[in-house]
Protein backbone atom coordinates (compact mmCIF):
# COMPACT_ATOMS: atom_id res chain seq x y z
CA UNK A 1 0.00 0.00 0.00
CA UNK A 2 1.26 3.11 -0.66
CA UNK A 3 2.26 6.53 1.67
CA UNK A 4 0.09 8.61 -0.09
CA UNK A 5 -3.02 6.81 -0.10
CA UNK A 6 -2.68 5.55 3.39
CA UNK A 7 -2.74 9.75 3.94
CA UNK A 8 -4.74 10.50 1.88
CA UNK A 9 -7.32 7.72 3.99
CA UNK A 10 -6.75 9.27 6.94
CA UNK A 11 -7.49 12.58 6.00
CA UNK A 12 -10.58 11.24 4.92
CA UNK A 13 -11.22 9.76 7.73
CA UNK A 14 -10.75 12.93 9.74
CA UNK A 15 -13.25 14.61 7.35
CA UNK A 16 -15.83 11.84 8.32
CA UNK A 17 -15.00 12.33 11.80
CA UNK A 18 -15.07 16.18 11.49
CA UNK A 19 -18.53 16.32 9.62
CA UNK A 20 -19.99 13.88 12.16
CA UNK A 21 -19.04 15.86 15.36
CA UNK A 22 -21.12 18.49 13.93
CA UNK A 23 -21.87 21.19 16.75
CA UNK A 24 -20.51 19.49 19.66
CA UNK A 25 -17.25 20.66 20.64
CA UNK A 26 -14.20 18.96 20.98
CA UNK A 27 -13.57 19.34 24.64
CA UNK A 28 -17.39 17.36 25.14
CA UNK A 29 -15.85 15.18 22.70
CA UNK A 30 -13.03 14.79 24.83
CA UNK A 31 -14.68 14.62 28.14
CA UNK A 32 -17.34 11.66 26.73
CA UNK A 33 -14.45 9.62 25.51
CA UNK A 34 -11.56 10.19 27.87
CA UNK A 35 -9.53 10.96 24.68
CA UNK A 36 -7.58 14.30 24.85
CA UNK A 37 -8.40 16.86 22.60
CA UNK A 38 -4.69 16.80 21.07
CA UNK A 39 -5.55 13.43 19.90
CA UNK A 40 -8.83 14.51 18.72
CA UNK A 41 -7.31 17.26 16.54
CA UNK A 42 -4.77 14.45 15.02
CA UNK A 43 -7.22 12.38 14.33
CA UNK A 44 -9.74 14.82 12.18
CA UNK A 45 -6.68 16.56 10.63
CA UNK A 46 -5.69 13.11 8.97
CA UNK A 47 -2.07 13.26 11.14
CA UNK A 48 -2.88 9.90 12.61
CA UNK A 49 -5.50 7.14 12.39
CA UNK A 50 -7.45 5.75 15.42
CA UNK A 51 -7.37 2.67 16.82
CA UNK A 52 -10.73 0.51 16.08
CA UNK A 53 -11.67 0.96 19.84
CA UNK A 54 -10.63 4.59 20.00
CA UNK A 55 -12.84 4.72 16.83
CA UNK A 56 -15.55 2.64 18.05
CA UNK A 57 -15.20 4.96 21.38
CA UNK A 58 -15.54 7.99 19.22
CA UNK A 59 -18.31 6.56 17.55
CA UNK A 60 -20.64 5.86 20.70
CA UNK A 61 -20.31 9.46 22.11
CA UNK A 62 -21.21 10.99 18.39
CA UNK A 63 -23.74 8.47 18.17
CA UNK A 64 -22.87 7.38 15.32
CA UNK A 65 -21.94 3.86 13.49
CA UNK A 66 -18.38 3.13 13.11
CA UNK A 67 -19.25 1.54 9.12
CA UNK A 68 -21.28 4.80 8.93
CA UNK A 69 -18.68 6.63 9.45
CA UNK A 70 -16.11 4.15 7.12
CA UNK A 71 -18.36 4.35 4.46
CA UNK A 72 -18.49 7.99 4.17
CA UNK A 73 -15.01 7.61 4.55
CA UNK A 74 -14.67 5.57 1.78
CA UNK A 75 -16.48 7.84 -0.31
CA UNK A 76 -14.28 10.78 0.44
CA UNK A 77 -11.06 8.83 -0.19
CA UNK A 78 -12.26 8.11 -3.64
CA UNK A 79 -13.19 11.59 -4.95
CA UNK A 80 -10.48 13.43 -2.60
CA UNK A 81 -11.60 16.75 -4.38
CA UNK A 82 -14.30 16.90 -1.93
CA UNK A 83 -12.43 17.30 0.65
CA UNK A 84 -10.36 20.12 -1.11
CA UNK A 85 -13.42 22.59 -1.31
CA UNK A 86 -13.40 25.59 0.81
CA UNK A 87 -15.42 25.74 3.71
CA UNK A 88 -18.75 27.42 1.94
CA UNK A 89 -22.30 26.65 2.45
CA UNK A 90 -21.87 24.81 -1.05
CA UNK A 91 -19.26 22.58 -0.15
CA UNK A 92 -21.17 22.04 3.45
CA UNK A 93 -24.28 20.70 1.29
CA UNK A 94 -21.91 18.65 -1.37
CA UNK A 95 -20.47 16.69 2.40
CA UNK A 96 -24.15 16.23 3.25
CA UNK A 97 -25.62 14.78 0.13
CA UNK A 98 -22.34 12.54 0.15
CA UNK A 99 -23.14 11.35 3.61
CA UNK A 100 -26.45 10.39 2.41
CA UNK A 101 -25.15 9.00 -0.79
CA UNK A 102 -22.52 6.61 1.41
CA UNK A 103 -25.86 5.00 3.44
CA UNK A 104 -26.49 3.40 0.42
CA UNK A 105 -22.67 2.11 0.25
CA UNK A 106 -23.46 0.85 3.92
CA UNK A 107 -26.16 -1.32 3.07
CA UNK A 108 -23.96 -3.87 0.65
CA UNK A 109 -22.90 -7.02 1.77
CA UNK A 110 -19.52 -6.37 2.96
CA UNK A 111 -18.00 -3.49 5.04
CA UNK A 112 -17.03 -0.62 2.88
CA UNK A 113 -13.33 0.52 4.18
CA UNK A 114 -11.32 2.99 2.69
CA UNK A 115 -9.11 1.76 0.08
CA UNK A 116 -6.30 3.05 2.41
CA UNK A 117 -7.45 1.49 5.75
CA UNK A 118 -7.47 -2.29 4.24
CA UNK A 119 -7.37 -4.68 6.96
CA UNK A 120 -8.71 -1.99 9.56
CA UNK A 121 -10.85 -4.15 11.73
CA UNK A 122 -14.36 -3.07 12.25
CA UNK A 123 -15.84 -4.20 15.76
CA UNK A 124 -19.00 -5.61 16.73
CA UNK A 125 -21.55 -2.24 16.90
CA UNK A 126 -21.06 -0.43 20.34
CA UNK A 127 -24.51 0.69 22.66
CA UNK A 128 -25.33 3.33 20.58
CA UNK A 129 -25.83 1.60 17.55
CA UNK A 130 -27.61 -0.88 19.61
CA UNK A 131 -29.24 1.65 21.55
CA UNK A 132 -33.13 1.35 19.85
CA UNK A 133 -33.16 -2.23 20.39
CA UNK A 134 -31.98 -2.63 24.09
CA UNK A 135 -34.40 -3.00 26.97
CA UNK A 136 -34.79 0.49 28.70
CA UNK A 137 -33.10 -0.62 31.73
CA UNK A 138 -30.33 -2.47 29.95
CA UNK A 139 -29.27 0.72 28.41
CA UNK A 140 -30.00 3.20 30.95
CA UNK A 141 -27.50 0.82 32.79
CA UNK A 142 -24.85 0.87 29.87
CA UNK A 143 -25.23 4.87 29.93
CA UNK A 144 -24.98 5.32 33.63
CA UNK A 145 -21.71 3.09 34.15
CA UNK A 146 -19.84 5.29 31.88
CA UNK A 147 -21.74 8.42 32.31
CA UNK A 148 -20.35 7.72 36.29
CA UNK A 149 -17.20 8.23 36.24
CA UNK A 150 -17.21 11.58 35.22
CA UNK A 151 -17.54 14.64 38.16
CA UNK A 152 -20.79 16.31 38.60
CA UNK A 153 -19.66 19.24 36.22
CA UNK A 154 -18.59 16.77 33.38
CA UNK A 155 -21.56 14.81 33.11
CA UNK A 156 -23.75 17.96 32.62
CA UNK A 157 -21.31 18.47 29.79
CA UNK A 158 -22.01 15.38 28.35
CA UNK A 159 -24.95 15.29 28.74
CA UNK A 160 -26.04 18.42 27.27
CA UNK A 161 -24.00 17.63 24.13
CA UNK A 162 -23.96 13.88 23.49
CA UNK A 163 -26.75 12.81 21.97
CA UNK A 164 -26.35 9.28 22.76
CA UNK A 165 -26.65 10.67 27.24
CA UNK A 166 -29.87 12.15 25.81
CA UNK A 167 -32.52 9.08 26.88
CA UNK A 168 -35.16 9.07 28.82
CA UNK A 169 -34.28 6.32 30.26
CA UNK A 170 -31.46 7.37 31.74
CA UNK A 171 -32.76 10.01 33.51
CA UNK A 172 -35.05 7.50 35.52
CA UNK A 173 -32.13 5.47 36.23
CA UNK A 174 -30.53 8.65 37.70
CA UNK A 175 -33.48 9.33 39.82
CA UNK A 176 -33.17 5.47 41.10
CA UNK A 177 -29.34 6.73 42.02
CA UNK A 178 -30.55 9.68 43.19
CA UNK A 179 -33.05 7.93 46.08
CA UNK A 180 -30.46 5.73 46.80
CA UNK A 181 -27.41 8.32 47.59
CA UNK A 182 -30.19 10.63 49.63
CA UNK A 183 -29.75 8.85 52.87
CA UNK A 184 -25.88 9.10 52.91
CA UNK A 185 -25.01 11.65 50.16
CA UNK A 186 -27.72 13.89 49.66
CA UNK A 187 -25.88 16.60 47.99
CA UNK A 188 -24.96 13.72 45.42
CA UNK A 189 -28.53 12.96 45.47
CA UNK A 190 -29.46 16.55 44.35
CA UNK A 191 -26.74 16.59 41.82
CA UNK A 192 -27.73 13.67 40.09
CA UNK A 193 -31.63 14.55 40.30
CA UNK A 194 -30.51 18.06 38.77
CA UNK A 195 -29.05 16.01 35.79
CA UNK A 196 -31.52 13.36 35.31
CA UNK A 197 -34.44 16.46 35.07
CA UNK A 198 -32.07 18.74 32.74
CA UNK A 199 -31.61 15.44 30.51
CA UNK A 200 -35.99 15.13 30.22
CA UNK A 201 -35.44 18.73 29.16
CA UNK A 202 -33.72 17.60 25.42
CA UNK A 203 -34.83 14.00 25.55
CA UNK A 204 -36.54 13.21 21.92
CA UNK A 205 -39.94 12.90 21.72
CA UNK A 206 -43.14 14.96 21.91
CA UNK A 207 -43.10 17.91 24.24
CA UNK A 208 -45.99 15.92 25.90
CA UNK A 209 -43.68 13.33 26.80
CA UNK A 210 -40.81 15.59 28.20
CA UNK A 211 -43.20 17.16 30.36
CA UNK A 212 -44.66 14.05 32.06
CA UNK A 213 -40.30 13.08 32.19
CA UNK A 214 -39.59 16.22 33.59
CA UNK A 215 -42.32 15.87 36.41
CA UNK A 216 -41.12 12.66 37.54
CA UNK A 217 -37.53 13.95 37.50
CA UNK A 218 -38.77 17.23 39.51
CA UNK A 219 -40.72 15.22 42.36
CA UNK A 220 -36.70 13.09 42.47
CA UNK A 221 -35.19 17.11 42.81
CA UNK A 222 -38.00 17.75 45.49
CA UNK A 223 -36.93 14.63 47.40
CA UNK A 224 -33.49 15.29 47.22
CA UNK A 225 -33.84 18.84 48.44
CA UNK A 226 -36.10 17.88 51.71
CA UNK A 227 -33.27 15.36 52.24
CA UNK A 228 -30.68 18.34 52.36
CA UNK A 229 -32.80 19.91 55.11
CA UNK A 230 -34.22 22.12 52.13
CA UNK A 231 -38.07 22.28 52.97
CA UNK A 232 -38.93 25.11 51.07
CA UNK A 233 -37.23 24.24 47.84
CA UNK A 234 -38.17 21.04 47.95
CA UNK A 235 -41.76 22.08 48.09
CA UNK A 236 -41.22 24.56 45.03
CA UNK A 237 -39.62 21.44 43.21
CA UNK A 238 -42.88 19.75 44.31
CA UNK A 239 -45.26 22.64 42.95
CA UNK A 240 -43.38 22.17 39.54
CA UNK A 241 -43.30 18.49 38.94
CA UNK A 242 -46.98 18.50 39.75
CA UNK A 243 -47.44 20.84 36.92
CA UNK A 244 -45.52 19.06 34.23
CA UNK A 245 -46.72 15.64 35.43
CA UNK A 246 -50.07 16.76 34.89
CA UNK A 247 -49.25 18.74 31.61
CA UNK A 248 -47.86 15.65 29.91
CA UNK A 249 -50.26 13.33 31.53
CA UNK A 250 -51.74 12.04 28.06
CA UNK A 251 -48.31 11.22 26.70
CA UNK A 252 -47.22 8.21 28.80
CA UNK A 253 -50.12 5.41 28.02
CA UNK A 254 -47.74 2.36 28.53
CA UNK A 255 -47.04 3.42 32.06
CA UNK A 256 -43.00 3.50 31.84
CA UNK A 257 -43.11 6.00 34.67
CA UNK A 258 -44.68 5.00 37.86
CA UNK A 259 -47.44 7.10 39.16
CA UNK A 260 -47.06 5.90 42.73
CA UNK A 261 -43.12 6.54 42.70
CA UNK A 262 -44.28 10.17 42.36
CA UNK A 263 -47.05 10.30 44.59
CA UNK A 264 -44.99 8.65 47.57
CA UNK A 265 -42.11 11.28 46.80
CA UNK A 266 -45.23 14.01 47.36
CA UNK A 267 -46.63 12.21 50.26
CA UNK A 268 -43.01 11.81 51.94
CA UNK A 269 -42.93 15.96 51.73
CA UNK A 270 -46.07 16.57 52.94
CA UNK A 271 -45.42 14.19 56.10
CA UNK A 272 -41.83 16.70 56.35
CA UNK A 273 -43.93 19.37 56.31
CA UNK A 274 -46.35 18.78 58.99
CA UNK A 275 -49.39 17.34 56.77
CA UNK A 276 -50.10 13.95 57.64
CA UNK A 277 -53.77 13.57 56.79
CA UNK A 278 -52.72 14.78 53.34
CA UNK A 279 -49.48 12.77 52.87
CA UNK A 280 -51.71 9.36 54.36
CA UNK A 281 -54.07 10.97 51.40
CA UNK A 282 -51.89 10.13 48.62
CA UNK A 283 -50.37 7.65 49.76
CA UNK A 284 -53.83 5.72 50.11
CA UNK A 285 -53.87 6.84 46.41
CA UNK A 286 -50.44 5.25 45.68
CA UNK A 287 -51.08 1.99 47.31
CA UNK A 288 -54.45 1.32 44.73
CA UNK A 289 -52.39 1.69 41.94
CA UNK A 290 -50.97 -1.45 42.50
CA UNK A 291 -47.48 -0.85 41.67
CA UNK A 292 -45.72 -3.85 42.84
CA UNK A 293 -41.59 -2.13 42.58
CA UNK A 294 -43.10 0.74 44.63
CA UNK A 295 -45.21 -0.75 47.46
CA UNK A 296 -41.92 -1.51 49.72
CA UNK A 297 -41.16 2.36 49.89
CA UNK A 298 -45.23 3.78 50.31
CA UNK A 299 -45.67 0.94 53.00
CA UNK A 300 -42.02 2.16 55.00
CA UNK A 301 -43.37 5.96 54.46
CA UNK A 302 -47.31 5.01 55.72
CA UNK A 303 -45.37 3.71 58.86
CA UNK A 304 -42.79 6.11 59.72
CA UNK A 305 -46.39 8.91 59.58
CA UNK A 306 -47.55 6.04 62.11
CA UNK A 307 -45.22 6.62 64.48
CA UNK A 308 -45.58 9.97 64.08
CA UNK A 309 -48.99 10.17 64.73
CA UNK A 310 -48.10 7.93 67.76
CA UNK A 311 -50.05 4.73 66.52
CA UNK A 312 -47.06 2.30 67.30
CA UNK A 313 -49.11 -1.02 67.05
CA UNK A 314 -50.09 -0.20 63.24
CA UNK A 315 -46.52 1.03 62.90
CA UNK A 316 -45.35 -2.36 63.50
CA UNK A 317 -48.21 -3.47 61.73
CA UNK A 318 -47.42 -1.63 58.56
CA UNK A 319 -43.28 -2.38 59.08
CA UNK A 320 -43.82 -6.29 59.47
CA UNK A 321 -45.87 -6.06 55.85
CA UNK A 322 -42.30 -4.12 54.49
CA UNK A 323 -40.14 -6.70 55.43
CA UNK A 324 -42.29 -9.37 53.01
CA UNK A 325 -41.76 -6.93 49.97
CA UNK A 326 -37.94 -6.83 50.45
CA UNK A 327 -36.64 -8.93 47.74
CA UNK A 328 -34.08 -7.78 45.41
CA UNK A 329 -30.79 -5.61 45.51
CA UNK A 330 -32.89 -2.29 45.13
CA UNK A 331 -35.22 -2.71 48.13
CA UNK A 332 -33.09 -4.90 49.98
CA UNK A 333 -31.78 -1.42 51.26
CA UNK A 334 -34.68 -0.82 53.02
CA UNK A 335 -33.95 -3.46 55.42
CA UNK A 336 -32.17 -1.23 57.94
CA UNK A 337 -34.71 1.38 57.94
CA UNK A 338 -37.63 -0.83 58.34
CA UNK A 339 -35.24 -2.69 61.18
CA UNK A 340 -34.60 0.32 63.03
CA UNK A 341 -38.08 1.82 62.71
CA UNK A 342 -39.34 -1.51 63.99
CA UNK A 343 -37.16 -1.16 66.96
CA UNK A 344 -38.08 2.44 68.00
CA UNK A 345 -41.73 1.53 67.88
CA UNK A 346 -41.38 -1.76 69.76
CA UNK A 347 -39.28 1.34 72.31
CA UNK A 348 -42.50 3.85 72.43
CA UNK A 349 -44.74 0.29 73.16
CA UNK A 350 -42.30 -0.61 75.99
CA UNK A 351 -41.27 -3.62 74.50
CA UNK A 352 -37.19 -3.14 75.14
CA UNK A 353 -35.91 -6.86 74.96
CA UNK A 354 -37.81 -7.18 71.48
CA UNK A 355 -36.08 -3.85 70.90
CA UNK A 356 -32.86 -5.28 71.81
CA UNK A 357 -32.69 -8.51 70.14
CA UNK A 358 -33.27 -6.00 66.95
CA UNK A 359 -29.85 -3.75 67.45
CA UNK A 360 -27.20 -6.53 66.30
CA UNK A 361 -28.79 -6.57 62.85
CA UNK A 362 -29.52 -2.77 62.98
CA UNK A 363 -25.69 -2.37 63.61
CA UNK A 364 -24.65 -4.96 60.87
CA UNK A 365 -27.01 -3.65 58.10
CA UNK A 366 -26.14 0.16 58.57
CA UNK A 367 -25.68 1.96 55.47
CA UNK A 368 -21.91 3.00 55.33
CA UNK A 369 -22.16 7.05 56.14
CA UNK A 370 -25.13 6.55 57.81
CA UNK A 371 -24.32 8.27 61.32
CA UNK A 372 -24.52 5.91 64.59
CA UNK A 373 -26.21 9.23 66.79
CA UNK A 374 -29.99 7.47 66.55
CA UNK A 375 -28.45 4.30 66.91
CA UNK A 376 -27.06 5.33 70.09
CA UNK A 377 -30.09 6.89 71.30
CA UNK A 378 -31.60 3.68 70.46
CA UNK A 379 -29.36 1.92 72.73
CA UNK A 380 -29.68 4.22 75.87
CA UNK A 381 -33.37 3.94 75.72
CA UNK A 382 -33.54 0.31 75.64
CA UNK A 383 -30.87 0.57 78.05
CA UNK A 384 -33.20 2.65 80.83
CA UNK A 385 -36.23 0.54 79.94
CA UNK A 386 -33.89 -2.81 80.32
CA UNK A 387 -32.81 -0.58 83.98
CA UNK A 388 -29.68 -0.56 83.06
CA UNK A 389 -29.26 3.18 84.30
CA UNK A 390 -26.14 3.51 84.36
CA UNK A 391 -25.35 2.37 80.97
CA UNK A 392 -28.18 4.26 79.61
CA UNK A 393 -27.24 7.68 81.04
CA UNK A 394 -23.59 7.41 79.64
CA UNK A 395 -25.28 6.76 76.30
CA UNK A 396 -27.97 9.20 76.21
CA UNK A 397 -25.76 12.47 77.84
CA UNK A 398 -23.54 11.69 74.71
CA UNK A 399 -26.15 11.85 72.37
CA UNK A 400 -27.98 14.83 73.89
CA UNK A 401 -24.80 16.59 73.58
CA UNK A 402 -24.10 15.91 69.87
CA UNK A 403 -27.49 16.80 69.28
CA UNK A 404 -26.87 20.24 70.42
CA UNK A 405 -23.52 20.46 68.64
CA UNK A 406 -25.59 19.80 65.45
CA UNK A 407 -28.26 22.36 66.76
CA UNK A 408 -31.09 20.18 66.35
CA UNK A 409 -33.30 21.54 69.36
CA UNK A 410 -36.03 18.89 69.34
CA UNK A 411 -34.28 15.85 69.21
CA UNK A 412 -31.82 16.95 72.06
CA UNK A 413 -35.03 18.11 73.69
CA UNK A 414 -36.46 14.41 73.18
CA UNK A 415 -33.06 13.13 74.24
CA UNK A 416 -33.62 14.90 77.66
CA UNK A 417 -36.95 13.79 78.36
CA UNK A 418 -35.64 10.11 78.09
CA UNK A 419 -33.01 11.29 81.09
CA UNK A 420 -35.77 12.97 82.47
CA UNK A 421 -37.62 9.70 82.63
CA UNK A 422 -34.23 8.03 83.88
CA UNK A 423 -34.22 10.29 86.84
CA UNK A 424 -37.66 10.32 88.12
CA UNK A 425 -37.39 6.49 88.38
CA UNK A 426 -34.28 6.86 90.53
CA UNK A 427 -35.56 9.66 92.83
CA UNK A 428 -33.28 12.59 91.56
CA UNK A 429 -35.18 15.85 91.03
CA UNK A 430 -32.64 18.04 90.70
CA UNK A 431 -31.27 16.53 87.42
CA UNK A 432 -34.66 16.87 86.26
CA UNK A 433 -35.13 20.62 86.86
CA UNK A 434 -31.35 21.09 85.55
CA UNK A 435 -32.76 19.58 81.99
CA UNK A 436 -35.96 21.13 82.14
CA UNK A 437 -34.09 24.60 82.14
CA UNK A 438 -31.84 23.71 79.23
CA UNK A 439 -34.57 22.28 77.11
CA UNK A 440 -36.19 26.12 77.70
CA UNK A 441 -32.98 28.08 77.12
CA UNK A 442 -32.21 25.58 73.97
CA UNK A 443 -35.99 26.54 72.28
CA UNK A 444 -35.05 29.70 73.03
CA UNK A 445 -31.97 30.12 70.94
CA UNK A 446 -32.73 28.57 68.43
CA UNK A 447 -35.62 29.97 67.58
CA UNK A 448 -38.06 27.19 68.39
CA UNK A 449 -42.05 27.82 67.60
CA UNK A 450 -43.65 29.35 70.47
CA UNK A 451 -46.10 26.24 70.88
CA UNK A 452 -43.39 23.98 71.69
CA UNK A 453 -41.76 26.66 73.61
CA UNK A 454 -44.86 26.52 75.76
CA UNK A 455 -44.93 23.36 75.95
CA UNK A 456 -41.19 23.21 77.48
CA UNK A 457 -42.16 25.88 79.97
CA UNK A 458 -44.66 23.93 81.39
CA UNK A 459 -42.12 20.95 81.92
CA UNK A 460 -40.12 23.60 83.37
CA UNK A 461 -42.72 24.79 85.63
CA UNK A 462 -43.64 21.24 86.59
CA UNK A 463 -39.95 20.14 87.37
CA UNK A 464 -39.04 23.29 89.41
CA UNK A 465 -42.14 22.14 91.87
CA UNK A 466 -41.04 18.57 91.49
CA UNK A 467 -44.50 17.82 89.87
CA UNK A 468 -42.97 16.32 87.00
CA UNK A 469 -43.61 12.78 86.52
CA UNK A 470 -42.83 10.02 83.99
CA UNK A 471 -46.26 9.39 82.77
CA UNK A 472 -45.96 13.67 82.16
CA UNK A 473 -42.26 13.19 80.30
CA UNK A 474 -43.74 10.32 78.35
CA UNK A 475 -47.46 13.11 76.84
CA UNK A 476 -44.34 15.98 76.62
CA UNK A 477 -42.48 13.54 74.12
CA UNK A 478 -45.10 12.26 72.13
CA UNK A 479 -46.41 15.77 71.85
CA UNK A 480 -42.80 16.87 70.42
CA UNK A 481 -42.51 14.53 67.92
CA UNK A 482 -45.27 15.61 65.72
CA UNK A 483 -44.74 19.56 67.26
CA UNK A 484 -41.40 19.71 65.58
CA UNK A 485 -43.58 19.03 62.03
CA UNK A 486 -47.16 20.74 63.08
CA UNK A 487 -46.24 24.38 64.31
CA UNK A 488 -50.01 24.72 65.18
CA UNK A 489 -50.10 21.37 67.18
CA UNK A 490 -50.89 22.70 71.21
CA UNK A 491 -49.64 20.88 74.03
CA UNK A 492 -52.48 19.21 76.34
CA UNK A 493 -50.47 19.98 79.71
């Protein structure tokens, strides 16, 4: 073979690279392959030829064909005069009709190669030339394991100029990765719910269809946000995936996005939010759907409102039903929350060695980043109801004081009321009056609603006469856990 037309192939296999990239640029080139750009530029500017996987590589992030992209080839390397037209809308439309023209070429029996690339090795078809024929969750899993190993700012890049990163489906795997990384990493979790609704934004189809997309990847941003503490975004991100979900309701007749995945999501909020006759509402609305992948996740949310509410024995009710829906890798995750909530209920009932035989598991199955604070609370309750006092106070001192480090009043204020319990059993009033005054001067500065505050006052005023008894503690700490929700909830006294 000679020099000149193994040069003169590559150049025209630059030119079929070049006129493929079209508008994307070469540094999203670079970023979805992992090529650098220097190599890029050598390769369109017919310097040197890619390998067939660098090719095949370069193929999957243009979405494009590698023989596609060989046959045009081809076609260039045999009328080189083509390629030595000035850049002129003329010369643009003479590359197009020849792309067009080299389809034809494609569809022959045999691989059409450029003369100078004989014995260039053309690979079986990578995903995106596969892409229309793969199960949605096949390829929203090819997308997502190389989409993820890009940082957050790279696979917006991608994203937003790869066509191939442009599917649906792989924004609902996203929101998948997105519910699982809340619990641990939900700044992650926003990120990724961010992506997965900017991707329904310039997915193909009818604008129908991206609306009803971008709803359920909205309710995923609304989740993620009330998982970052966010309750006010996530309730604006709430207001606007109700409004595209219903906007594109029409466009989504095969069901490929759950209804009750979006409902729960809403129903989770509302319980956040202080609303839990409207978030048992919907999720009464979820659970007739019938949607088998989603009932694990609606039953663990029904039950955690339960405890709420302070209906333990359906809690447990409702958690029992969880475990017999946990069945495969994705819910399988759920078995530590459904564990632990088990165990605090079984707590609240009184029912500490159940509790206990519970915590070994609890400790085994907890999500790595998952902080140990509630498991430790956990313990020192159990501990106190076992009468293990001492044990118990050591614990629960510890956790009441990272509690206030972190500046979460009502949980260090619940945290108290369990000493509070602890010392009225062993006769020491003084403790009592000591925590009743913090729990005051903690609601206090930080800002706590005045209902609660009330509430804590009275405790206070109780203690200080050493009127305070457990039976009071135990109305003062149900009360709180719903108060920190319902601002408007009043405390009985």
């Amino acid at each position: 073979m000679s020099k000149n037309r193994t040069k003169r192939a590559a150049r025209a296999l630059g030119q079929a690279l070049l006129f493929y990239r079209g508008g994307m640029s070469r540094a999203a080139l670079s970023t979805a392959t992992g090529i650098q750009r220097g190599s890029l530029i050598d390769y369109e500017k017919g310097k040197t030829i890619p390998e067939p996987e660098t090719l095949q590589r370069i193929a999957d992030a243009l979405e494009v064909a590698v023989p596609k992209i060989l046959a045009f080839a081809a076609l260039l390397e045999a009328f080189p005069e083509i390629m030595d037209r000035e850049a002129t809308p003329v010369a643009a439309a003479v590359l197009e009709r020849c792309a067009r023209f080299s389809r034809s070429l494609r569809a022959t029996a045999a691989p059409v190669v450029p003369a100078g690339l004989a014995g260039y090795t053309i690979g079986p078809p990578g995903p995106s030339t596969a892409a229309e024929s793969d199960p949605a969750p096949q390829r929203a899993e090819a997308l997502w394991e190389r989409l993820r190993r890009y940082t957050a700012a790279q696979r917006w890049v991608v994203a937003q100029e790869v066509p191939l990163y442009q599917d649906w489906s792989l924004s609902v795997r996203l929101c998948d990765e997105s519910l699982e990384a809340a619990a641990t990493k939900p700044a992650v979790a926003l990120e990724l719910a961010r992506l997965a609704e900017r991707i329904a934004e310039i997915a193909p189809g009818s604008e129908a269809w991206r609306l009803r997309l971008r709803g359920f990847c909205a309710f995923h941003v609304g989740s993620a946000q009330r998982a970052n503490g966010k309750l006010h975004a996530a309730r604006e991100a709430t207001e606007r995936a109700d409004q595209a979900w219903a906007g594109g309701a029409a466009s989504d007749p095969a069901g490929l996005l759950d209804p009750a995945r979006c409902l729960g999501l809403k129903a989770s909020l509302l319980r956040d939010l202080g609303e839990p006759d409207a978030a048992r509402q919907l999720l009464r609305q979820a659970l007739a759907l019938g949607s088998i992948a989603e009932l694990p996740y609606l039953l663990l949310c029904q039950a955690t409102i339960l405890t709420l509410l302070g209906d333990h024995t359906g809690a447990i009710t409702t958690l029992q039903e969880v475990e017999g829906h946990i069945k495969d890798d994705r819910t399988r995750r759920l078995l530590w929350h459904q564990r632990f909530n088990l165990a605090v209920n079984l707590r609240h009932l009184e029912r500490y060695k159940d509790a206990e035989e519970l915590l070994p598991e609890i400790r085994r199955l907890s999500p790595q980043g998952v902080s140990g604070l509630r498991i430790k609370w956990l313990e020192g309750a159990v501990a106190a109801g076992l009468g293990r006092a001492e044990e118990a106070e050591t614990l629960l001192v510890e956790v009441k004081k990272e509690f206030l480090e972190l500046r979460n009043a009502f949980d260090a204020a619940l945290v108290s009321l369990d000493l509070a319990a602890l010392y009225l059993r062993q006769n020491r009033p003084t403790e009592v009056k000591k925590l009743a005054t913090g729990m005051v001067k903690t609601f206090l500065e930080l800002k706590v609603h005045k209902e609660a505050l009330r509430a804590a006052r009275l405790f206070q005023e109780a203690a200080v006469r050493e009127r305070a008894t457990v039976e009071l503690v135990g109305r003062l700490a149900a009360y709180l856990r719903r108060a920190q929700l319902e601002v408007a909830l009043r405390f009985g006294g």
